[in-house]
Protein backbone atom coordinates (compact mmCIF):
# COMPACT_ATOMS: atom_id res chain seq x y z
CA UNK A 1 -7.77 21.94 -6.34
CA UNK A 2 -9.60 18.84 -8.47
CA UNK A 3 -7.93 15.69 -8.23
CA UNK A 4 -6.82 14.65 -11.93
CA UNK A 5 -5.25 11.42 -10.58
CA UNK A 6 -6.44 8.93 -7.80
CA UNK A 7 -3.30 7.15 -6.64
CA UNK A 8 -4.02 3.60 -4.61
CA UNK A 9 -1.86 1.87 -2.47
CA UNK A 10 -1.95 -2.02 -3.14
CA UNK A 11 -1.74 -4.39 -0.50
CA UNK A 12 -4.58 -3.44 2.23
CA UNK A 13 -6.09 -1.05 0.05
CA UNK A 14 -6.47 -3.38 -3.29
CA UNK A 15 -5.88 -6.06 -2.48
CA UNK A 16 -6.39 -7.58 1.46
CA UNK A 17 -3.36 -9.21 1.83
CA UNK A 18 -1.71 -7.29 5.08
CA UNK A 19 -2.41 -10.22 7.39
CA UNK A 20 -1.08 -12.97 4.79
CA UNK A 21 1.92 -11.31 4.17
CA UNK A 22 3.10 -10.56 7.31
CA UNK A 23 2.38 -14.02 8.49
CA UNK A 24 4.45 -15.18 5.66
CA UNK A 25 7.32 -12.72 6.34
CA UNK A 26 7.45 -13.66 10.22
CA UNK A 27 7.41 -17.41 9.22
CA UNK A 28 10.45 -16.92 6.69
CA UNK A 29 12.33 -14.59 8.76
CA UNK A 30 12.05 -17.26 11.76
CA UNK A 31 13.38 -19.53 9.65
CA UNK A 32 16.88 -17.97 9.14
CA UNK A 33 17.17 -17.49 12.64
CA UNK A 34 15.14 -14.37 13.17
CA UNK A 35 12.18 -14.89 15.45
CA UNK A 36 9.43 -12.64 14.82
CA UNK A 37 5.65 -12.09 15.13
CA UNK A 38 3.10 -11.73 12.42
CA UNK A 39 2.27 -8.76 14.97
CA UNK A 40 5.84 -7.45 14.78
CA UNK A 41 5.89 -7.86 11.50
CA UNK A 42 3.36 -5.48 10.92
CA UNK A 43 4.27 -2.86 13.47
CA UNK A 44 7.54 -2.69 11.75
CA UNK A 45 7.57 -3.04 8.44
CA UNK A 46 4.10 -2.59 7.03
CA UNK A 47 4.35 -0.10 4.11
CA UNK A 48 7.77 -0.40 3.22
CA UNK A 49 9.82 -2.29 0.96
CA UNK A 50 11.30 -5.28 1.33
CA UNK A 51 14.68 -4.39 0.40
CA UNK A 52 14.39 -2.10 3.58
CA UNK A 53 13.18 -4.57 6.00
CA UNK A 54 15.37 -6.65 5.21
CA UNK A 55 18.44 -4.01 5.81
CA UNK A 56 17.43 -3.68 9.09
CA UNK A 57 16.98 -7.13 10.01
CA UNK A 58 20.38 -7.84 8.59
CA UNK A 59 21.64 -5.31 10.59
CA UNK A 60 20.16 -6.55 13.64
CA UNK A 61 21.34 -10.02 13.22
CA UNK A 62 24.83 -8.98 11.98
CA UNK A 63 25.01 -10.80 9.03
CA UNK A 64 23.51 -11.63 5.18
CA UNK A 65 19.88 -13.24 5.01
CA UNK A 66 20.58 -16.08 2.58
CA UNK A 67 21.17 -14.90 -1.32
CA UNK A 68 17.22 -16.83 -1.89
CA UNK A 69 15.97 -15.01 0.75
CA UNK A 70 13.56 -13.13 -1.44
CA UNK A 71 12.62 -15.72 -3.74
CA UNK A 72 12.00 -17.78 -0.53
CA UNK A 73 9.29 -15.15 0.96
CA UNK A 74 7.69 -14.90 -2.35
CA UNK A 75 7.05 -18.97 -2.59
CA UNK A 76 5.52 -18.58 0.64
CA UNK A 77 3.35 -15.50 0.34
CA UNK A 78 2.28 -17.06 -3.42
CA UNK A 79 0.50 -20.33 -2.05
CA UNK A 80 -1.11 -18.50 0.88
CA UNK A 81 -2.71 -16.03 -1.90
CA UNK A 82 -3.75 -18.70 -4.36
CA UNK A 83 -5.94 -20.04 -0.87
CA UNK A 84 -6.55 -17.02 0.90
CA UNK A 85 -6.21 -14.01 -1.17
CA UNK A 86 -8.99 -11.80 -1.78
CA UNK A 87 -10.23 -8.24 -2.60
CA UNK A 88 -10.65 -5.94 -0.38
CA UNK A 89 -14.64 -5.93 -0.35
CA UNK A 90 -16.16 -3.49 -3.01
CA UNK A 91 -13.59 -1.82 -4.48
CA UNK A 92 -14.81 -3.47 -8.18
CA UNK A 93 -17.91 -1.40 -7.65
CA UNK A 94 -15.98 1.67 -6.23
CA UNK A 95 -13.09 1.76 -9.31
CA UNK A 96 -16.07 1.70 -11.91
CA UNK A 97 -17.60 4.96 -10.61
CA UNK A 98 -14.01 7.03 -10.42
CA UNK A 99 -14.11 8.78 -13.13
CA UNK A 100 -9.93 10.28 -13.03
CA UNK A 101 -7.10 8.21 -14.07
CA UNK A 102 -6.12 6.09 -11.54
CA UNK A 103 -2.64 3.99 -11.19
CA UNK A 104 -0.93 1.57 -8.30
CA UNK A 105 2.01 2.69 -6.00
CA UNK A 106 2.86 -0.15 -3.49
CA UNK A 107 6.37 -1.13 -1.99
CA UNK A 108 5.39 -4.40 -3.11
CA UNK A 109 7.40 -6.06 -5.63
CA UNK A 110 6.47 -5.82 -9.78
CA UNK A 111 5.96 -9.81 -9.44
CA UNK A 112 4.18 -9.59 -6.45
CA UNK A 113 1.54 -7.15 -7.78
CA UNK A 114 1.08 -9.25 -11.01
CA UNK A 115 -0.12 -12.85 -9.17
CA UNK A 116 -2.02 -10.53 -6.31
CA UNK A 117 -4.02 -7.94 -8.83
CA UNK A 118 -4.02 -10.74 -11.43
CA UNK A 119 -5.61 -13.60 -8.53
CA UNK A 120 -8.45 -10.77 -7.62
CA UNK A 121 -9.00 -9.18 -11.26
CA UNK A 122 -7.73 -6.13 -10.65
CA UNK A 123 -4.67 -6.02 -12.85
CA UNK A 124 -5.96 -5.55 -16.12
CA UNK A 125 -7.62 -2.50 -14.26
CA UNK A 126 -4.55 -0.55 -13.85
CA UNK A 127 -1.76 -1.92 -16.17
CA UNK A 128 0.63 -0.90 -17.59
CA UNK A 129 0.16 2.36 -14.63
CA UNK A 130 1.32 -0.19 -11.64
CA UNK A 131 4.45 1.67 -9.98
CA UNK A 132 6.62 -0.44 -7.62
CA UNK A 133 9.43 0.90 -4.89
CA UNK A 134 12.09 -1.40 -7.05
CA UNK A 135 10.72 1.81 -9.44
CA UNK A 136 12.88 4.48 -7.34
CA UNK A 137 15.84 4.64 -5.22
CA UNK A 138 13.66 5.43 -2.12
CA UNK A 139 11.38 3.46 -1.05
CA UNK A 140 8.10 4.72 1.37
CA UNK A 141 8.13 6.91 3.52
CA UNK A 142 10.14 9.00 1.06
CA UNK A 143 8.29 10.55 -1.71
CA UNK A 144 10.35 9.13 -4.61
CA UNK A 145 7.57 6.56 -5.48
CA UNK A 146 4.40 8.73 -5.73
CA UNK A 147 6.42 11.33 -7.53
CA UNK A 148 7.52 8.66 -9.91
CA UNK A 149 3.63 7.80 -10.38
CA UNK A 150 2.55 11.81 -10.84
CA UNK A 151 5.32 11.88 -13.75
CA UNK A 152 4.57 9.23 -15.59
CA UNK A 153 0.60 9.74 -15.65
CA UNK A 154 1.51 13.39 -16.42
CA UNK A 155 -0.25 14.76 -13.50
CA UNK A 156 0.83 17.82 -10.96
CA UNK A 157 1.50 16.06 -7.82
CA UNK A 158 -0.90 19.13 -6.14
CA UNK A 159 -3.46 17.32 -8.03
CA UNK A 160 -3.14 14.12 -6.89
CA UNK A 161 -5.43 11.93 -3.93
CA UNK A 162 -3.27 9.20 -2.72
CA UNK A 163 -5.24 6.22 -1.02
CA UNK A 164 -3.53 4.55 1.73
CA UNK A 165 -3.67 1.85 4.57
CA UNK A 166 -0.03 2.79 6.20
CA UNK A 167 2.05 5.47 7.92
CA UNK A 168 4.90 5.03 5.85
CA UNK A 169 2.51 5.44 2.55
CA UNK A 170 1.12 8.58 4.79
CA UNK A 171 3.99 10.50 4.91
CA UNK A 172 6.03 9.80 1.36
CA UNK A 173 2.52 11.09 -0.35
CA UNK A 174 2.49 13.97 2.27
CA UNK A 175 5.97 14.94 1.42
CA UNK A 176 5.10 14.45 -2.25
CA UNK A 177 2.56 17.41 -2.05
CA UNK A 178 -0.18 15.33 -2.16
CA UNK A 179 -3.63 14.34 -0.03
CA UNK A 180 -4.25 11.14 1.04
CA UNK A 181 -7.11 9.25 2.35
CA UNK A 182 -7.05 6.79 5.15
CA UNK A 183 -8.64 3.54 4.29
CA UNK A 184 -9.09 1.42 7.34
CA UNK A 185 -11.30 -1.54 6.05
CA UNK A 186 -8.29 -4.31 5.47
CA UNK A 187 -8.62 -7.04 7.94
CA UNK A 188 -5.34 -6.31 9.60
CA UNK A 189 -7.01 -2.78 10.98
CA UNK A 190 -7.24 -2.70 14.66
CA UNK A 191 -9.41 -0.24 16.84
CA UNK A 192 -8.03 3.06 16.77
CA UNK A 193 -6.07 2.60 13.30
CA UNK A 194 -8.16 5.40 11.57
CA UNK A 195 -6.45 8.00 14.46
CA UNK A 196 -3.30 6.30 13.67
CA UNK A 197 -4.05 7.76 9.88
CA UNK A 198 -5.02 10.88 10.93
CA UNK A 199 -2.09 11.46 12.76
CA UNK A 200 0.07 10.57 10.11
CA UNK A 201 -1.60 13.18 7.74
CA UNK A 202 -4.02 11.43 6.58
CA UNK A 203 -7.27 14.28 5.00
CA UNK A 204 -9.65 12.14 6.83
CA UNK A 205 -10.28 8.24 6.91
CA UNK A 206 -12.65 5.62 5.67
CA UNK A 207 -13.39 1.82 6.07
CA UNK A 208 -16.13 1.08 3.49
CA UNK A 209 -14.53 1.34 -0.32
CA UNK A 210 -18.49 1.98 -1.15
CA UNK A 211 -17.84 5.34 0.16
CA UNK A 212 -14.70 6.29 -1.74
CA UNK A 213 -16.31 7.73 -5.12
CA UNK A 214 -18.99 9.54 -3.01
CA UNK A 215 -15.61 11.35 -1.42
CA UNK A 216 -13.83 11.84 -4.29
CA UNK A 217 -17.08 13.26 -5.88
CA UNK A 218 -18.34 15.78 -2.99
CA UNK A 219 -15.05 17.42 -2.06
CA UNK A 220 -12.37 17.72 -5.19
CA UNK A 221 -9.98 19.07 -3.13
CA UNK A 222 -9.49 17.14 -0.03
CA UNK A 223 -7.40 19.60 2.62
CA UNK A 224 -6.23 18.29 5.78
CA UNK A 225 -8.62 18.98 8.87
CA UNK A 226 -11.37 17.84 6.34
CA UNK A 227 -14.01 16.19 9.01
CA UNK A 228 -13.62 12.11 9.15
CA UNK A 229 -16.08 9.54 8.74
């Protein structure tokens, strides 16, 4: 069926932030006595929420993460944006040809997504539609978020296109009912990542936001085993 709502992940999709933040993260978390890779970071936690990743490091290291823990992370990740923090390449160009309704649904923070979309002039683009995992119980890979995003913009979530960069953000819009797209252009994207999409359930995958209206356009109804590019 048409898509009446395009869906977009933020970070790595938006906004191409993946490599900041998990450098960020893996600095902090060292810190407090955690020591951890950029690399890990992003094996582990991309795509989900904080308040998740930091359950299971707590877990791990059998007690609290200091009560500023958060507020910490954010300090950090903010001054690497306001130096480093761009687009990801094109998508200005590609959000003015969609025609649909479009809205944000990132595990990223509410704060987060208003200094990231606000550095790389996206946010006026999508607000007030920017969902957030603090949004919903669940957090990706459960479907909680994207549902929240299909009731709120009053769309069928059979009629939704979700764009994502993760597996997490795979499977919650998978188990929401809805197709996704693959996008594979952020610069955290190894070799190979675009099978790593696919395998997740991802319709097919792309690495060039130039070519995301031209998809949207030629097949309405995106079903998985749809050929990649």
């Amino acid at each position: 069926m048409p898509a009446d709502l395009i869906i977009f992940d933020c970070d790595g999709v938006l906004v191409d932030s993946e490599v900041i933040s998990c450098r960020a993260h893996a600095a902090v978390l060292s810190r407090h006595g955690y020591p951890i890779t950029s690399e890990q970071v992003f094996k582990r936690f991309l795509g989900r929420s904080a308040r998740q990743a930091n359950l299971e490091v707590e877990a791990e290291l059998g007690r609290s993460l200091p009560a500023d823990f958060h507020s910490q992370l954010q300090q950090e990740l903010f001054r690497s944006f306001e130096t480093d923090l761009e687009a990801v390449p094109h998508v200005h160009a590609a959000l003015d040809r969609i025609m649909q309704p479009v809205c944000v649904a990132s595990s990223g923070a509410h704060q987060r997504m208003r200094v990231s979309l606000g550095r790389t002039g996206l946010y006026d683009r999508f607000a007030p539609n920017i969902f957030s995992a603090a949004d919903v119980r669940n957090g990706k890979p459960a479907p909680d978020l994207f549902l929240l995003a299909a009731e709120r913009m009053k769309a069928s979530p059979d009629r939704c296109l979700v764009i994502e960069d993760s597996v997490p953000g795979i499977i919650g819009a998978r188990a929401a009912g809805m197709a996704v797209l693959g996008f594979h252009g952020g610069s955290h994207c190894e070799a190979g990542y675009a099978e790593t999409l696919r395998a997740a359930g991802a319709a097919l995958t792309f690495d060039d936001m130039r070519q995301l209206p031209a998809l949207i356009a030629r097949n309405q109804g995106i079903v998985a085993g749809f050929p990649a590019l």
